[in-house]
Protein backbone atom coordinates (compact mmCIF):
# COMPACT_ATOMS: atom_id res chain seq x y z
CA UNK A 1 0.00 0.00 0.00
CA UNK A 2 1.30 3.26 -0.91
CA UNK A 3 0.04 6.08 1.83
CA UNK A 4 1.04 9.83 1.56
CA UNK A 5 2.57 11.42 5.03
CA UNK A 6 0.39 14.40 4.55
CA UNK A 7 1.57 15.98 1.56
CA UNK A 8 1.63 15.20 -2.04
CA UNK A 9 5.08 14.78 -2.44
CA UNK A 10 5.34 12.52 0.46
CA UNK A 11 5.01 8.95 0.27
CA UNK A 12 5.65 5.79 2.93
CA UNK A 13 4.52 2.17 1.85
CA UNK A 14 4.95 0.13 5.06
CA UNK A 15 4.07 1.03 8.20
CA UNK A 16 4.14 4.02 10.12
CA UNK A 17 7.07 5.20 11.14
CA UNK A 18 9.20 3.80 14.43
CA UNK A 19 9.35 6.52 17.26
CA UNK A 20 13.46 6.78 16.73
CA UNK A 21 13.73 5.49 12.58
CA UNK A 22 16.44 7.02 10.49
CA UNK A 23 14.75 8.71 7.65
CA UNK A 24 15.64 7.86 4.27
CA UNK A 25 14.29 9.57 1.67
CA UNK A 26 14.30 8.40 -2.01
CA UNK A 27 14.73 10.60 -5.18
CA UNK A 28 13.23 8.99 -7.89
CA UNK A 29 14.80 8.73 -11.52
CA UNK A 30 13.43 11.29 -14.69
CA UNK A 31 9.94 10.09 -15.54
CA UNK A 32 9.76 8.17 -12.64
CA UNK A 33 7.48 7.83 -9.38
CA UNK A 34 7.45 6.58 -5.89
CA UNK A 35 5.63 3.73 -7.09
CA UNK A 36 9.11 2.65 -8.82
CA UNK A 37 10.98 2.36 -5.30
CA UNK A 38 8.42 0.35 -3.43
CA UNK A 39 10.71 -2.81 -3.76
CA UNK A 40 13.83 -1.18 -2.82
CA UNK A 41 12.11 0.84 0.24
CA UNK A 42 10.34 -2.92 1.39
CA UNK A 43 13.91 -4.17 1.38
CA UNK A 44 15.95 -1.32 3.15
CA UNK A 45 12.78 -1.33 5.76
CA UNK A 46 12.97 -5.32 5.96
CA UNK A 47 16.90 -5.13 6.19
CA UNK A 48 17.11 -2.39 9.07
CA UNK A 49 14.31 -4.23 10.92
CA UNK A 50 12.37 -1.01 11.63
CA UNK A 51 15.17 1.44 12.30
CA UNK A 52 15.11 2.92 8.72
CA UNK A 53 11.68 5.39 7.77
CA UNK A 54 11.75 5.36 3.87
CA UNK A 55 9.57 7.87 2.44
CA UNK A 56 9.88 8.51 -1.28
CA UNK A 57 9.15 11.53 -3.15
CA UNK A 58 6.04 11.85 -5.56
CA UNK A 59 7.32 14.25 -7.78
CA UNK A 60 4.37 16.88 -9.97
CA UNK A 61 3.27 16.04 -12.87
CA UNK A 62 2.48 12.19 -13.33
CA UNK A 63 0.50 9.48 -11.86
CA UNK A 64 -1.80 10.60 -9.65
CA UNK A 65 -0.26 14.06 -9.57
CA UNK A 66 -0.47 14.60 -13.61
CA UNK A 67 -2.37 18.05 -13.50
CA UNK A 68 0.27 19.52 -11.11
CA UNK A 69 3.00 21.37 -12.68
CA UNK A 70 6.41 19.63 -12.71
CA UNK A 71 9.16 22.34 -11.48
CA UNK A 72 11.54 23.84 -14.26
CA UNK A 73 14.65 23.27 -12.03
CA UNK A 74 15.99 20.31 -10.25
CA UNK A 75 16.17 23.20 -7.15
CA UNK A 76 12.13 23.66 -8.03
CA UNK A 77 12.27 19.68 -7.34
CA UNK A 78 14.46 20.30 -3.90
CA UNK A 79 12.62 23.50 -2.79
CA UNK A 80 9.30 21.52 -3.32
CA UNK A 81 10.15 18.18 -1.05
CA UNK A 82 12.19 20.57 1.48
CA UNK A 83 8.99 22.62 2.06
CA UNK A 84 7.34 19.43 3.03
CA UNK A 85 9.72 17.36 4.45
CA UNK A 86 11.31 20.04 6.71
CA UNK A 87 8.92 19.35 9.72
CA UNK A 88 9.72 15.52 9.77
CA UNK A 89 13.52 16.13 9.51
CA UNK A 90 14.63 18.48 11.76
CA UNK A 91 14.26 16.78 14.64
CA UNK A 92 15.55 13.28 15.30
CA UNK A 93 18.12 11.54 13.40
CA UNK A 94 20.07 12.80 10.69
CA UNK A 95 18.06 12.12 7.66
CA UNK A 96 19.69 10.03 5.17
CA UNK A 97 18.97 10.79 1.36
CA UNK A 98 19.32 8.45 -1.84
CA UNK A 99 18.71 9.28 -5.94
CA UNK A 100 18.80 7.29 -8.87
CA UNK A 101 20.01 9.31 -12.40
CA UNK A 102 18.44 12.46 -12.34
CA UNK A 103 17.17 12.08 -8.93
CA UNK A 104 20.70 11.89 -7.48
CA UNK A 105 20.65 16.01 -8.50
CA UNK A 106 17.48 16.35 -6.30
CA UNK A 107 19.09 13.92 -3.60
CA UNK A 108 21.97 16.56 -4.13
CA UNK A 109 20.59 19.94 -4.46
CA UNK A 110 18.04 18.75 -0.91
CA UNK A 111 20.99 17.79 0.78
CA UNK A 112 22.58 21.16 0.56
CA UNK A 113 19.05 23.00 1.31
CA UNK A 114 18.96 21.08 4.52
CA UNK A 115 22.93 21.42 5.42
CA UNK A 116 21.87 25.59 4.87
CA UNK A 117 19.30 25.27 7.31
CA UNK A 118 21.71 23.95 9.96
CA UNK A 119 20.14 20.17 9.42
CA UNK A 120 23.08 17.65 9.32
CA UNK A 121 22.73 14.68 6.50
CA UNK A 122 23.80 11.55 7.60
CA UNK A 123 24.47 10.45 4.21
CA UNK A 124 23.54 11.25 0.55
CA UNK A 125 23.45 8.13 -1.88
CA UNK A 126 23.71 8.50 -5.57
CA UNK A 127 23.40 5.99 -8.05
CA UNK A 128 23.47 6.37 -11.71
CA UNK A 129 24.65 9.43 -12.20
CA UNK A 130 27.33 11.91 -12.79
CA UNK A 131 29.11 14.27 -10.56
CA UNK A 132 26.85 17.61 -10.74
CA UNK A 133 29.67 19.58 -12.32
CA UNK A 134 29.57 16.96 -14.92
CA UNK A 135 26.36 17.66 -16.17
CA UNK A 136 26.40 20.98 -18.19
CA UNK A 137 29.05 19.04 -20.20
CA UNK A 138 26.50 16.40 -21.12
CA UNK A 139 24.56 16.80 -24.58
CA UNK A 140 21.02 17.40 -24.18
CA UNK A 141 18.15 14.92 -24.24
CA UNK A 142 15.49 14.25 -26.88
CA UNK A 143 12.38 16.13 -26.54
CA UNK A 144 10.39 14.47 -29.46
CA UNK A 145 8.24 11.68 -28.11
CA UNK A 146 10.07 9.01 -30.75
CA UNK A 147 13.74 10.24 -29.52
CA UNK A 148 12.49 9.90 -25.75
CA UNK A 149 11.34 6.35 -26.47
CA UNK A 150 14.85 5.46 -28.18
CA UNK A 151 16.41 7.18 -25.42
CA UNK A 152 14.34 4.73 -22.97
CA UNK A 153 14.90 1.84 -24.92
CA UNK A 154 18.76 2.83 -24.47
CA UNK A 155 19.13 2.80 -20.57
CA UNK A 156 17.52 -1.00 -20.77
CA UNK A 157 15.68 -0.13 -17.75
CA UNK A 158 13.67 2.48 -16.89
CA UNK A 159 10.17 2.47 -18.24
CA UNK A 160 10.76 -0.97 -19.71
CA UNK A 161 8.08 -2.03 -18.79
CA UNK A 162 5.79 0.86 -20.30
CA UNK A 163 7.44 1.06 -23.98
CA UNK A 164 4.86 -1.73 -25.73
CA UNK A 165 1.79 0.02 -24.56
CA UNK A 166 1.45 3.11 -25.84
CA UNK A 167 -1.82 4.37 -23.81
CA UNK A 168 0.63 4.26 -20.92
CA UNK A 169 3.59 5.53 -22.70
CA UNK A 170 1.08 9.16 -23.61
CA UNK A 171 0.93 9.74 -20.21
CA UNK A 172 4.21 9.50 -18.74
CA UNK A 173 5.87 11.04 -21.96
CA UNK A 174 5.03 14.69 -20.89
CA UNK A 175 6.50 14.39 -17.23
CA UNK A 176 9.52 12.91 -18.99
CA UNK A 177 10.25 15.72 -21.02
CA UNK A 178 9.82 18.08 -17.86
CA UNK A 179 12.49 16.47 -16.04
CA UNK A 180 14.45 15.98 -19.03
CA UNK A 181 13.97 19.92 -19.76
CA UNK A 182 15.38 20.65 -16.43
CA UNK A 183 17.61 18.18 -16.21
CA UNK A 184 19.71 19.70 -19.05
CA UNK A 185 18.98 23.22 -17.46
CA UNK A 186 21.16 22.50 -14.36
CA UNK A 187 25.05 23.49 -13.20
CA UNK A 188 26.33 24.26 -10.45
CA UNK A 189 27.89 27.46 -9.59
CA UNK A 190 31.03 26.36 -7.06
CA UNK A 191 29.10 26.04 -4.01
CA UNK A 192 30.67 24.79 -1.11
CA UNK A 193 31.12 20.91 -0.65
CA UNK A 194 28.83 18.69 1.37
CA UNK A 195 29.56 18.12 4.74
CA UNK A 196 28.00 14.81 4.48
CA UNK A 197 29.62 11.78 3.21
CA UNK A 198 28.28 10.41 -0.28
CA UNK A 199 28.08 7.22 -1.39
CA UNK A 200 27.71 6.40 -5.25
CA UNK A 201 26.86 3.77 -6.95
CA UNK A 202 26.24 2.10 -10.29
CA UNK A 203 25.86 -0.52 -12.82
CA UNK A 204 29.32 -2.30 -13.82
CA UNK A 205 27.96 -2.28 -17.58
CA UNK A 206 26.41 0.97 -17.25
CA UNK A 207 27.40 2.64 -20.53
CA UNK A 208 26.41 5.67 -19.63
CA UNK A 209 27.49 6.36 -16.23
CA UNK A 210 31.29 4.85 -16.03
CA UNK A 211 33.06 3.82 -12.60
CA UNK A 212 35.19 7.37 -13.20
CA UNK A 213 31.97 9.41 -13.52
CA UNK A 214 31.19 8.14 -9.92
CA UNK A 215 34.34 8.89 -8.24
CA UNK A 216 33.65 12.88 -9.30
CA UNK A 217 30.81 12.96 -6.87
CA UNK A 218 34.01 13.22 -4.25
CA UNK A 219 34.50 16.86 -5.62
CA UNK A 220 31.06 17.88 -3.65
CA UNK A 221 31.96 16.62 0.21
CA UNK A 222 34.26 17.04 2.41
CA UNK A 223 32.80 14.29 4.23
CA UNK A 224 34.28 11.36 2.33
CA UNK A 225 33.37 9.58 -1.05
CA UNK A 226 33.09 5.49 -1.44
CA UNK A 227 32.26 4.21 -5.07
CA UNK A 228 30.37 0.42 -5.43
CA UNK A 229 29.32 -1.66 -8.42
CA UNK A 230 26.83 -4.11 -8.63
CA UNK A 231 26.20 -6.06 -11.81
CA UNK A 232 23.62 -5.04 -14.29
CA UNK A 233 23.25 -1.71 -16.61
CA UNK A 234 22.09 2.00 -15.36
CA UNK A 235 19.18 0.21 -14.01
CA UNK A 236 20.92 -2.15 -12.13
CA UNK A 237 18.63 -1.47 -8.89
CA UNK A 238 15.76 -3.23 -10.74
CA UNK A 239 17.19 -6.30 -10.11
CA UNK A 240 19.84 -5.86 -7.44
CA UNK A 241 17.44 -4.46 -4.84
CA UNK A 242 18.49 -6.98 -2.14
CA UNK A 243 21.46 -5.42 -2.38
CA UNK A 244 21.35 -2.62 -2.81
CA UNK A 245 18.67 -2.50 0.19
CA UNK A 246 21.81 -4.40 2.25
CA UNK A 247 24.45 -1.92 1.12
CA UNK A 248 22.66 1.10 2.16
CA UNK A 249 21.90 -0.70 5.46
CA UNK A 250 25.28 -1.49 6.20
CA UNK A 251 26.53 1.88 6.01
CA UNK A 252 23.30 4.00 7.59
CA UNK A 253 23.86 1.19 10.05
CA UNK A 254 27.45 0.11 10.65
């Protein structure tokens, strides 16, 4: 079951929180929903044994939140979840942050909201992506509906299991292009290195996202940087969730 924590962009699908849980809260992927990380938050909840909150963000514009405007920015993204996820994280543990792809830019631009506002991160997990001052260098993405598809049908992964139906494939083309439109909008301007450690990881046959591409993401802490592969593509978390669900475990709970 998939419940929202009182806000839109707030989503838990086990049970309420433990009095005490470390929040983690996931950044989903361009196009993407919080519906896509209900296997990966059942198995970080399972592997912590209640001592991990996973709440995932429902971002605007698709699903159930398709007549909401998606932001033009990945900081619109990050300004949106802080504004509702700023009561549940400033008290109690040190809230612990995770984004695939593009949502490793949200993961990324929230964790330095919050480390502004005087909230320590414990830790901010990427996976899938490059290093943020990587990404103006990157060529842009399609915006025609049949280069978006190819572009899908590329990363072996994500909407995989949309791209043979093409009711479905109507729908989630427009928030696509949104986050792909402000995807390709985004730099970074030299601001100051996290304080928290990152962790990044990827796909060893990721063709898009190479071991070296991770290792930049230790240009934006001072906190420490650790780089791990598990098999599979840039959607390797599809069918490594066990773990994945066990890696970030280990290190939220050493």
């Amino acid at each position: 079951m998939q419940t929202q924590i009182g806000s839109a962009w707030l989503r838990r699908f086990g049970r309420a929180a433990v009095r005490g849980a470390t929040p983690l809260v996931i950044c989903p992927h361009a196009g993407g929903g919080a519906a896509a990380y209900r296997p990966l938050a059942a198995a970080i909840e399972e592997a912590a044994q209640g001592a991990v909150d996973v709440i995932a963000l429902q971002y605007p514009g698709r699903q159930d939140r398709i007549a909401d405007p998606a932001p033009e920015t990945i900081g619109g993204y990050a300004d949106g979840a802080l504004a509702e996820l700023r009561s549940l994280l400033c008290d109690g543990p040190a809230p612990i942050l995770f984004g695939h792809s593009m949502g490793s830019m949200v993961a990324f631009e929230l964790a330095r909201r919050l480390e502004e506002e005087g909230v320590a991160v414990g830790r901010l997990f990427v996976s899938g992506a490059v290093a943020p001052s990587r990404v103006a260098d990157l060529p842009p993405h399609p915006t025609d509906d049949e280069g978006m598809v190819r572009h899908l049908a590329a990363l072996r992964g994500t909407g995989g299991d949309v791209l043979g139906h093409p009711d479905i494939m109507r729908l989630a083309l427009p928030a696509l292009r949104a986050d792909y439109a402000a995807f390709d909008r985004y730099e970074t301007a030299g601001e100051a290195p996290l304080a928290a450690p990152i962790s990044a990881f990827g796909g060893e046959d990721d063709e898009h996202v190479t071991p070296g591409d991770l290792f930049g993401w230790s240009g934006h802490t001072c906190g420490g940087c650790d780089v791990r592969l598990f098999p599979g593509g840039h959607f390797y978390i599809e069918d490594r969730v066990g773990a994945v669900a066990a890696a970030i475990v280990g290190l939220v709970r050493p």
